[in-house]
C-alpha atoms as a PDB file:
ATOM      1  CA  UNK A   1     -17.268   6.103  -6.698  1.00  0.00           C
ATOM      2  CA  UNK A   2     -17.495   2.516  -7.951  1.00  0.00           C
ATOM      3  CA  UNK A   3     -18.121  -0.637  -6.176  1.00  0.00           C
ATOM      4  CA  UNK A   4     -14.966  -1.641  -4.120  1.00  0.00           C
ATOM      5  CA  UNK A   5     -15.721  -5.535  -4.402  1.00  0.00           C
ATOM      6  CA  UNK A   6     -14.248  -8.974  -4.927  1.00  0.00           C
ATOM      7  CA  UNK A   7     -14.998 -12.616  -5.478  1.00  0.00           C
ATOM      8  CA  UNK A   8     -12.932 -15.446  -5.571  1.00  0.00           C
ATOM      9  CA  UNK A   9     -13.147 -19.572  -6.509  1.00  0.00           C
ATOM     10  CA  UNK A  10     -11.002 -21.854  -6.071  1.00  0.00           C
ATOM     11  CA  UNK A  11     -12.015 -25.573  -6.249  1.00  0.00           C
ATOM     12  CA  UNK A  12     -15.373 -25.365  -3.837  1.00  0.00           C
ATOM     13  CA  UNK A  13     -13.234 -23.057  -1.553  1.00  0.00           C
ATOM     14  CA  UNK A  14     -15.532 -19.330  -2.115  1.00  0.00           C
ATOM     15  CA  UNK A  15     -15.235 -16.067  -0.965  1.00  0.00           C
ATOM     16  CA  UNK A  16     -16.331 -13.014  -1.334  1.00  0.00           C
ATOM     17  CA  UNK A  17     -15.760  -9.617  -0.110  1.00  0.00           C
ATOM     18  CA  UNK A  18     -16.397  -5.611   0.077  1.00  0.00           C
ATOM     19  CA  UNK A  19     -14.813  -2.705   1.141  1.00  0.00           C
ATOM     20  CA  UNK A  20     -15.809   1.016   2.397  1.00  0.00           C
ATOM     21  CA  UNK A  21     -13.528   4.091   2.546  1.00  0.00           C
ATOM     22  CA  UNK A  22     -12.064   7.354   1.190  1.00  0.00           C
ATOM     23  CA  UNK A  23      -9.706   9.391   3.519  1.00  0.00           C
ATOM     24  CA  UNK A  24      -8.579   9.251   6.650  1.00  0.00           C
ATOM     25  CA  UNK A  25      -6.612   5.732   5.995  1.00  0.00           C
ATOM     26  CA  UNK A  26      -3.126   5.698   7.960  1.00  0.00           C
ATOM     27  CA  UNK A  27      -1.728   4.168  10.103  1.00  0.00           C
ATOM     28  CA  UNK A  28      -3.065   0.413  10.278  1.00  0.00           C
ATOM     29  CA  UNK A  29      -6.693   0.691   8.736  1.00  0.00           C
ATOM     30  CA  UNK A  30      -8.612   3.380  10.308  1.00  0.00           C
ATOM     31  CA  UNK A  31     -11.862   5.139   8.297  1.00  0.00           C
ATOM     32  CA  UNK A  32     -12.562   1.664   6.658  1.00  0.00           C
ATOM     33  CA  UNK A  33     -14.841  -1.220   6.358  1.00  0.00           C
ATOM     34  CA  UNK A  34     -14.228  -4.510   4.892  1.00  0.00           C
ATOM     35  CA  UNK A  35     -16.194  -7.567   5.099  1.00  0.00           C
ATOM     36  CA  UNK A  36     -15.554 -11.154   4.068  1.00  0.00           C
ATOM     37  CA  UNK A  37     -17.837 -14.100   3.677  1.00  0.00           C
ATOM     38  CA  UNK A  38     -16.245 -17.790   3.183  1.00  0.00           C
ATOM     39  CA  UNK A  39     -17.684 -21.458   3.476  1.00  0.00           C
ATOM     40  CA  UNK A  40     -14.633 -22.870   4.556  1.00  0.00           C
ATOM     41  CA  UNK A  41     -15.520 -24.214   8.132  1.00  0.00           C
ATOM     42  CA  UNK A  42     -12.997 -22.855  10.597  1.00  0.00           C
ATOM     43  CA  UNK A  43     -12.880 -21.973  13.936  1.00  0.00           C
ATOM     44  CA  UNK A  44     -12.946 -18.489  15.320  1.00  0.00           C
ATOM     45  CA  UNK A  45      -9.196 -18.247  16.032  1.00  0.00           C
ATOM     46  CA  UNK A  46      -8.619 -20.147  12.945  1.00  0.00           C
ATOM     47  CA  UNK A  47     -10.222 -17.147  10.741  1.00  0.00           C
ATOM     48  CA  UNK A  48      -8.389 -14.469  12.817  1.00  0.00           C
ATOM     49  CA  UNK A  49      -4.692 -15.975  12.585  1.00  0.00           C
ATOM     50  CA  UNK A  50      -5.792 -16.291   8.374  1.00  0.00           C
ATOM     51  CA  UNK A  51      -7.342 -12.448   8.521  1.00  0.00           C
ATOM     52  CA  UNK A  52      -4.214 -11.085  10.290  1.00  0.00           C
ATOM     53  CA  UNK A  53      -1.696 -12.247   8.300  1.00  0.00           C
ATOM     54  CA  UNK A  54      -3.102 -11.083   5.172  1.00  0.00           C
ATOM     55  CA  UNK A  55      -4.176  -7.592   6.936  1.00  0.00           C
ATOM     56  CA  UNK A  56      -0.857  -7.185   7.677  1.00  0.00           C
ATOM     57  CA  UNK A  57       0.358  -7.412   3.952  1.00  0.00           C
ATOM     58  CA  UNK A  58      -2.567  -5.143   2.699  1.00  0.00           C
ATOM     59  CA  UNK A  59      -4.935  -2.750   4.766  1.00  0.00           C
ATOM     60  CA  UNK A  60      -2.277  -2.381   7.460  1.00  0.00           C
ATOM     61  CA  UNK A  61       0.732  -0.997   4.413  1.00  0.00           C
ATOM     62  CA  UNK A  62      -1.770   1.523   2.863  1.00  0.00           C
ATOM     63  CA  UNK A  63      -2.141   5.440   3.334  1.00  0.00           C
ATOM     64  CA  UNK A  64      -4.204   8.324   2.382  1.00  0.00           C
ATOM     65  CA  UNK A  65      -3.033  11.598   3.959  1.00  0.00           C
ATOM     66  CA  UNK A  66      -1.688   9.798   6.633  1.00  0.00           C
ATOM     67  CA  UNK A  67      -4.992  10.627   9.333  1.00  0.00           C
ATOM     68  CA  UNK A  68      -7.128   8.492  11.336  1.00  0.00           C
ATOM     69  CA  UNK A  69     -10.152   8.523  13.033  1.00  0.00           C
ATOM     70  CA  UNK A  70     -12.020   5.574  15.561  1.00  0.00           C
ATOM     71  CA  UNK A  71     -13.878   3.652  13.240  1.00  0.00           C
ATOM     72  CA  UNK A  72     -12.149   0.591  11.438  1.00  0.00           C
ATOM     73  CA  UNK A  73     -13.175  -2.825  10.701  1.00  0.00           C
ATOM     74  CA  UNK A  74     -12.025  -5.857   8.691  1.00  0.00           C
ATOM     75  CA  UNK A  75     -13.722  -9.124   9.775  1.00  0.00           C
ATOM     76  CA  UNK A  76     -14.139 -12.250   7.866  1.00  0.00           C
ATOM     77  CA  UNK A  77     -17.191 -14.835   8.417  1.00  0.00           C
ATOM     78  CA  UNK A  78     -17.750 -18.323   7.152  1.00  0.00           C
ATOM     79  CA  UNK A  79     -20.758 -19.972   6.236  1.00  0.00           C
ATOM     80  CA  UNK A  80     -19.192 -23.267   7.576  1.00  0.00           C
ATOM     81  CA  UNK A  81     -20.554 -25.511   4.809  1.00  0.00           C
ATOM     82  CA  UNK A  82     -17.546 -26.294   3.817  1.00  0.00           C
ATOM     83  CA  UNK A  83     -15.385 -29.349   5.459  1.00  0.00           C
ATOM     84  CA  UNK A  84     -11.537 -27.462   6.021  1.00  0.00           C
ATOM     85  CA  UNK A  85      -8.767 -29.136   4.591  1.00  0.00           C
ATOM     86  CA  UNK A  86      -4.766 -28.101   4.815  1.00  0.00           C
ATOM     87  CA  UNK A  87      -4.936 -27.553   1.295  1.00  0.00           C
ATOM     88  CA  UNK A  88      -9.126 -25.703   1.327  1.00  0.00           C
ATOM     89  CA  UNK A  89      -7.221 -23.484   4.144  1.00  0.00           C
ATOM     90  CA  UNK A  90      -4.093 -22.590   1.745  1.00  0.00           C
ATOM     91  CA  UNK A  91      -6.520 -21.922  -1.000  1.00  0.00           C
ATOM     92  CA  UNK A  92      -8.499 -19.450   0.884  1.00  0.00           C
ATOM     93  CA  UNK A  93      -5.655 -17.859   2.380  1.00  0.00           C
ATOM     94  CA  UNK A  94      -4.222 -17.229  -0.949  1.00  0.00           C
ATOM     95  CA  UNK A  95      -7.781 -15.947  -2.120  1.00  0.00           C
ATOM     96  CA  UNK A  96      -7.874 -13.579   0.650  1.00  0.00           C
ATOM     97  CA  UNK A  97      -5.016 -12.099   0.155  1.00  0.00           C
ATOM     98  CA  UNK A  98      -5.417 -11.837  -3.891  1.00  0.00           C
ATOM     99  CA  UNK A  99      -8.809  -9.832  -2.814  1.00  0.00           C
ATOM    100  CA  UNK A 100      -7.068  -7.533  -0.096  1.00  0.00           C
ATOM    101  CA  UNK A 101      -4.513  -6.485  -2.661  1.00  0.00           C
ATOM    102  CA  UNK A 102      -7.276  -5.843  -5.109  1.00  0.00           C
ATOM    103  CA  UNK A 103      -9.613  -3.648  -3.005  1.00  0.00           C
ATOM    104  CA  UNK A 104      -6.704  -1.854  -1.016  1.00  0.00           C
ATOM    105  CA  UNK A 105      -6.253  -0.513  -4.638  1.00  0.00           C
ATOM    106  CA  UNK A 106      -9.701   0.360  -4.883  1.00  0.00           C
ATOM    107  CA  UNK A 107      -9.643   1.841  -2.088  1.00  0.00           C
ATOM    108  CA  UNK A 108      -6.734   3.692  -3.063  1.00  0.00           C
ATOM    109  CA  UNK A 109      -8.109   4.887  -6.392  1.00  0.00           C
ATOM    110  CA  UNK A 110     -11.188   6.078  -4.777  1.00  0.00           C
ATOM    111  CA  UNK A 111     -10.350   7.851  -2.130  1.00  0.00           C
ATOM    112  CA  UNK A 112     -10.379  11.652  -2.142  1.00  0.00           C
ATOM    113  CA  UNK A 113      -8.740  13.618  -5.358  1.00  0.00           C
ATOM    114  CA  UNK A 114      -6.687  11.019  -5.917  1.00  0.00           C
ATOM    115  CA  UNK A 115      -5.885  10.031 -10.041  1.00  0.00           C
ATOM    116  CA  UNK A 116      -3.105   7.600  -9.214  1.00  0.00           C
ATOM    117  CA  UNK A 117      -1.732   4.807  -6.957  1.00  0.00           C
ATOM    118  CA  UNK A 118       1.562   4.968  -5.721  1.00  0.00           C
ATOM    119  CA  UNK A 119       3.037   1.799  -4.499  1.00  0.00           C
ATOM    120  CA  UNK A 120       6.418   1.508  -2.546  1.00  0.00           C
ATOM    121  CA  UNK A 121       8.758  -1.515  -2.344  1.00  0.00           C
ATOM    122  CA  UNK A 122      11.663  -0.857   0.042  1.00  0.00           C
ATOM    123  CA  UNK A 123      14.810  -4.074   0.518  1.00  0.00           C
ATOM    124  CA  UNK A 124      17.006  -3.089   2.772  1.00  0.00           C
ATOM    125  CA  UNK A 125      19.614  -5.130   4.522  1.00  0.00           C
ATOM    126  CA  UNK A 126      17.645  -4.212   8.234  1.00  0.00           C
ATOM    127  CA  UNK A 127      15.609  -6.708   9.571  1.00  0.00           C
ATOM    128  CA  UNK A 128      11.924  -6.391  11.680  1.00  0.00           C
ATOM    129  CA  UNK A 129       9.938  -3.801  10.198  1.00  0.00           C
ATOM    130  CA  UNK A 130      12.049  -1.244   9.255  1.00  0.00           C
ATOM    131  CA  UNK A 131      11.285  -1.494   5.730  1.00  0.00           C
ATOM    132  CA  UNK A 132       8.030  -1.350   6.368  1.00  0.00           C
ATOM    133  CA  UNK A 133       8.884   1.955   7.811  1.00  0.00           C
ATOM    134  CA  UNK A 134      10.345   3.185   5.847  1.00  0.00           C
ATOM    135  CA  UNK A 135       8.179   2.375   2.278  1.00  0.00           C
ATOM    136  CA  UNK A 136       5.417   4.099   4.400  1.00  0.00           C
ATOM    137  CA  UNK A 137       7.821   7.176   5.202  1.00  0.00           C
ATOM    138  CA  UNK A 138       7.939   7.157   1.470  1.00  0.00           C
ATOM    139  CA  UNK A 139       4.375   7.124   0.998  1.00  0.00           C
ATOM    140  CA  UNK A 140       3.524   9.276   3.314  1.00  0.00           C
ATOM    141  CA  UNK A 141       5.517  12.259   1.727  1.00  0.00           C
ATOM    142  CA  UNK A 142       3.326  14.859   0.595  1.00  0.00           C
ATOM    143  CA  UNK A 143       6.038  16.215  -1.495  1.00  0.00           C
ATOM    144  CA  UNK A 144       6.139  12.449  -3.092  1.00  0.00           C
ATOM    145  CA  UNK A 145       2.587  12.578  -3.073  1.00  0.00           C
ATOM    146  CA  UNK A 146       2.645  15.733  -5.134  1.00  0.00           C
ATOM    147  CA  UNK A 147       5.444  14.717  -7.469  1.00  0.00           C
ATOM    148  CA  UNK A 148       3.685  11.954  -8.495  1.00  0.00           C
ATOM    149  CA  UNK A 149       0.677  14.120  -8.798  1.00  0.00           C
ATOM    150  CA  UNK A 150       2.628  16.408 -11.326  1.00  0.00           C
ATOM    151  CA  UNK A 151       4.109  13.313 -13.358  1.00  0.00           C
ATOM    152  CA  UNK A 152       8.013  14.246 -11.544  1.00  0.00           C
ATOM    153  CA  UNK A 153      10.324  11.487 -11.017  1.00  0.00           C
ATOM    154  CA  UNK A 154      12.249  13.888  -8.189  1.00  0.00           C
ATOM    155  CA  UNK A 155      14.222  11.210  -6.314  1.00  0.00           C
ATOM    156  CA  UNK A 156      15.354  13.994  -4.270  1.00  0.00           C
ATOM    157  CA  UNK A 157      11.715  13.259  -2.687  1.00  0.00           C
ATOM    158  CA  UNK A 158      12.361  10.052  -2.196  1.00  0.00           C
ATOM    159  CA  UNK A 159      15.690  10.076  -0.610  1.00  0.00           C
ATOM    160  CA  UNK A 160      14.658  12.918   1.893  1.00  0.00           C
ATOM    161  CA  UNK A 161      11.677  10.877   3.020  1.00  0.00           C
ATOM    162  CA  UNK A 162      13.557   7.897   3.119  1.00  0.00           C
ATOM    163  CA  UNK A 163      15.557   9.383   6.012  1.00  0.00           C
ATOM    164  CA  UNK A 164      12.885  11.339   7.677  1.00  0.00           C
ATOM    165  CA  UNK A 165      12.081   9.781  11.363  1.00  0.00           C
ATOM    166  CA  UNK A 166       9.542  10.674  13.457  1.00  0.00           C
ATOM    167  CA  UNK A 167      10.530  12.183  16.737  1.00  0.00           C
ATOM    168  CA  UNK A 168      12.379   8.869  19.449  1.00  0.00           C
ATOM    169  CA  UNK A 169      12.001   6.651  16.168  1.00  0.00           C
ATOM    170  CA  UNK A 170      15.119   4.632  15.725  1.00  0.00           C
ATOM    171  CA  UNK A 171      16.045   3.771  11.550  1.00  0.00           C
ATOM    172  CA  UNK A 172      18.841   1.249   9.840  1.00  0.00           C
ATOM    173  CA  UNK A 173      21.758   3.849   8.843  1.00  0.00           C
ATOM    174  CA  UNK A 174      22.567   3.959   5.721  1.00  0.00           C
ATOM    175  CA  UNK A 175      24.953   5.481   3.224  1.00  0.00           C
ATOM    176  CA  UNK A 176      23.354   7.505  -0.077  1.00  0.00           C
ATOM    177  CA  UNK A 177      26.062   5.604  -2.254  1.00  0.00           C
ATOM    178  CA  UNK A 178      24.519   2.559  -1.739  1.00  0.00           C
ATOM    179  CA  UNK A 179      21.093   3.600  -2.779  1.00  0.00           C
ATOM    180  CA  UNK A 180      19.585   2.891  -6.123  1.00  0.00           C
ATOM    181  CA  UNK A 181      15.655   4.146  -6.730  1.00  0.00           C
ATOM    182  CA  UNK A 182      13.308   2.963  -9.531  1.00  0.00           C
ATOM    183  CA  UNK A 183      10.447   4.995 -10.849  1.00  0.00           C
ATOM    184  CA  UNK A 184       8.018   3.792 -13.308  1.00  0.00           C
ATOM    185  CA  UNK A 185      10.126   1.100 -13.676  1.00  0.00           C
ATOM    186  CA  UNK A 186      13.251   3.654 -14.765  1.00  0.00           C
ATOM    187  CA  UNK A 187      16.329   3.449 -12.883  1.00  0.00           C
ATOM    188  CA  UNK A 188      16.641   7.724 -11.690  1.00  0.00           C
ATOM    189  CA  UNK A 189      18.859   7.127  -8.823  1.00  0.00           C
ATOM    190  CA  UNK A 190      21.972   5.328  -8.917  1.00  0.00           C
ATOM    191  CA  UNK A 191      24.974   4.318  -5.889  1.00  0.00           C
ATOM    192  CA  UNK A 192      24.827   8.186  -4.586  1.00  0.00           C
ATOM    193  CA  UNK A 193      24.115  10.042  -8.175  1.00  0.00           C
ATOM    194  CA  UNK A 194      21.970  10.606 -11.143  1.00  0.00           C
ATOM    195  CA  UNK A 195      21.214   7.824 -12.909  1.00  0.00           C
ATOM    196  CA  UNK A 196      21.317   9.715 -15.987  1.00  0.00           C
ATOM    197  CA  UNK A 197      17.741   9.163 -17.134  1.00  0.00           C
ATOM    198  CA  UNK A 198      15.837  11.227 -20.138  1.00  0.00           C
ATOM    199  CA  UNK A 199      13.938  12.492 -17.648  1.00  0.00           C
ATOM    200  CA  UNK A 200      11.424  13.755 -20.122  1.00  0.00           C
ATOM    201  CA  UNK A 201      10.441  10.854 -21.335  1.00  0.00           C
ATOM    202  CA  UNK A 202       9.585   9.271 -17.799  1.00  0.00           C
ATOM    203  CA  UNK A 203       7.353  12.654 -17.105  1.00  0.00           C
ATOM    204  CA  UNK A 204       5.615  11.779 -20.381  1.00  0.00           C
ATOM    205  CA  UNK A 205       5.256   8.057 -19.491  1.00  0.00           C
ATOM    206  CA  UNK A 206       3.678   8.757 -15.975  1.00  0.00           C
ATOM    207  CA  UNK A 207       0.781  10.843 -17.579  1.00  0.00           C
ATOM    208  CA  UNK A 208      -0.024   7.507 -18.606  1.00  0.00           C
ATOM    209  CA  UNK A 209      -0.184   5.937 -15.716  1.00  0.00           C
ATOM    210  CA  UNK A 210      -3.061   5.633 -13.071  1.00  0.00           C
ATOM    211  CA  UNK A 211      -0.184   3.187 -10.978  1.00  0.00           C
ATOM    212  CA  UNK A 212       3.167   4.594 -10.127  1.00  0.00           C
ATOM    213  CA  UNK A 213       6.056   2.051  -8.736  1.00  0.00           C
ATOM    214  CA  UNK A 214       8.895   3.443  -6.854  1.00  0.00           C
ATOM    215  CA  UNK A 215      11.235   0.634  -6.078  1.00  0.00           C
ATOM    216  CA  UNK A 216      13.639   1.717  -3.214  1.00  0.00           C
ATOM    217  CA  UNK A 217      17.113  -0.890  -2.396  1.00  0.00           C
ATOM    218  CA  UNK A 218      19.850  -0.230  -0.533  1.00  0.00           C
ATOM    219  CA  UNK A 219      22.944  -2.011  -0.787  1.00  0.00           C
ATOM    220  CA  UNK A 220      22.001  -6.107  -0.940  1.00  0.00           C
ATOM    221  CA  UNK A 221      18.928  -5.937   0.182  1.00  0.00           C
ATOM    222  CA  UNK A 222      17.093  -8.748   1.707  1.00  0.00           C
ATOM    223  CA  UNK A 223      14.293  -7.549   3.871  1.00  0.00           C
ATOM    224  CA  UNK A 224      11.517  -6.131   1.356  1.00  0.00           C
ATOM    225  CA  UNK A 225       8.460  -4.577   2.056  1.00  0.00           C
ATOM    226  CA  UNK A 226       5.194  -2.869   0.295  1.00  0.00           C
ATOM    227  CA  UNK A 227       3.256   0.339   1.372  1.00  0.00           C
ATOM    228  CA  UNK A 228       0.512   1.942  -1.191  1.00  0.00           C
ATOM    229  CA  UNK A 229      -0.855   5.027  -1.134  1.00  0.00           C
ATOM    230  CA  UNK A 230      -2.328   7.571  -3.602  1.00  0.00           C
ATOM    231  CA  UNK A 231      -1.455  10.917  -5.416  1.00  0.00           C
ATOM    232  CA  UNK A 232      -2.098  14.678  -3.267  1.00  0.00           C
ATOM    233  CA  UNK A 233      -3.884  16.720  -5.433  1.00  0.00           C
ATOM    234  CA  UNK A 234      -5.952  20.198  -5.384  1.00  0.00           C
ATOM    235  CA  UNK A 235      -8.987  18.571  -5.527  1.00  0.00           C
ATOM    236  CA  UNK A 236      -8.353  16.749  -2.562  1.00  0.00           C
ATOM    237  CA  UNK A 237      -7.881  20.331  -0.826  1.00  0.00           C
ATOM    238  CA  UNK A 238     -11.127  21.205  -2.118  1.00  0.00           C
ATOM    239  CA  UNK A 239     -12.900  18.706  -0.961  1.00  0.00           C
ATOM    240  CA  UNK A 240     -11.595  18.819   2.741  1.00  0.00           C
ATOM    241  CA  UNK A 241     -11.665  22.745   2.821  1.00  0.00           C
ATOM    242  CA  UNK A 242     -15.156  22.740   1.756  1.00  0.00           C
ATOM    243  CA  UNK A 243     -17.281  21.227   4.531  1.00  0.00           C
ATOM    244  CA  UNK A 244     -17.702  21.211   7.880  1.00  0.00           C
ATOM    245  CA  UNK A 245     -17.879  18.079  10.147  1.00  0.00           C
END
């Protein structure tokens, strides 16, 4: 697999940063290292509040096959050379979260079997988390995961997992008519009905592609969220039926 790193600079504000891990990614980290190096001089609790924030746009929204196991990390250490200013502390926050994006796709496109990303924006009217929810119910599908796999825009997929809650889970109702899905960047799925796509076309397209979008809104929108995770494919049964741990 190739390196998963990244460096940033902006103005005298550096950092740098590297990341470990295949499988086993779900929920919130888990089977992962990442490690961050800065100069900006900040406090202890001044680095966490910077490193949680940006976790929780990144590590935290991404999924493998949806296991775990104990061992996860992401810290971030400075140097402290580096006098802190408001705007030094916006600049590395930015650059943090510019590399987190970057190397949760690496991460992605490394991991076992996998040939393509698949990243998941949900808006839905619902506020807290529930889109977050629900992009990584999405996600998570490993009939999505094989679709995607086999170059299928099914949006049958995607509305089924949509909907699927896990057992005392509580989700924003919603009605199928007001639902409109993007694949690809191809409208498939349109207020309750078939959008009316060439179909054929879009399968061709997505051989193409090592990134698939699937943009998800219901009705107005206005609480959006991001979850990426990567294709299901044979070789990742092969690799986890052949060895034991």
């Amino acid at each position: 697999l190739g390196k998963k790193v990244c460096s940033v600079r902006s103005g005298e504000v550096c950092l740098a940063g590297m990341v470990k891990g295949a499988g086993m990614i779900e929920p919130n980290m888990a089977t992962m290292l990442a490690y961050y190096f800065t100069n900006l001089a900040l406090s202890p609790e001044q680095l966490d509040g910077i490193l949680r924030r940006v976790v929780g746009l990144t590590y935290n929204c991404l999924s493998v096959d949806h296991d775990t196991s104990t061992s996860d990390t992401v810290a971030l250490l400075s140097a402290g050379t580096l006098e802190a200013t408001p705007a030094r502390v916006a600049d590395l926050e930015r650059a943090l979260l510019a590399c987190s994006v970057k190397l949760s796709r690496d991460l992605l496109i490394g991991s076992e079997g996998a040939t393509k990303i698949i990243e998941v924006t949900v808006d839905i009217p619902a506020r807290g988390d529930a889109a977050q929810r629900m992009a990584k119910r999405v996600v998570n599908s490993p009939l999505v995961k094989t679709a995607v796999h086999g170059n299928d825009p099914n949006w049958g997929r995607v509305v089924m997992a949509m909907g699927k809650l896990d057992p005392g889970e509580q989700g924003p109702p919603f009605d199928p008519g007001s639902v409109r899905i993007d694949i690809a960047g191809q409208r498939v799925f349109d207020s309750g009905s078939d959008s009316g796509v060439d179909l054929e076309s879009l399968t061709t397209r997505m051989r193409s592609l090592k990134r698939v979008d699937i943009a998800v809104k219901l009705g107005e929108g206005g609480n959006r969220a991001t979850a990426w995770g990567c294709d299901l494919s044979a070789e990742y049964v092969r690799i986890n039926a052949e060895y034991t741990t």
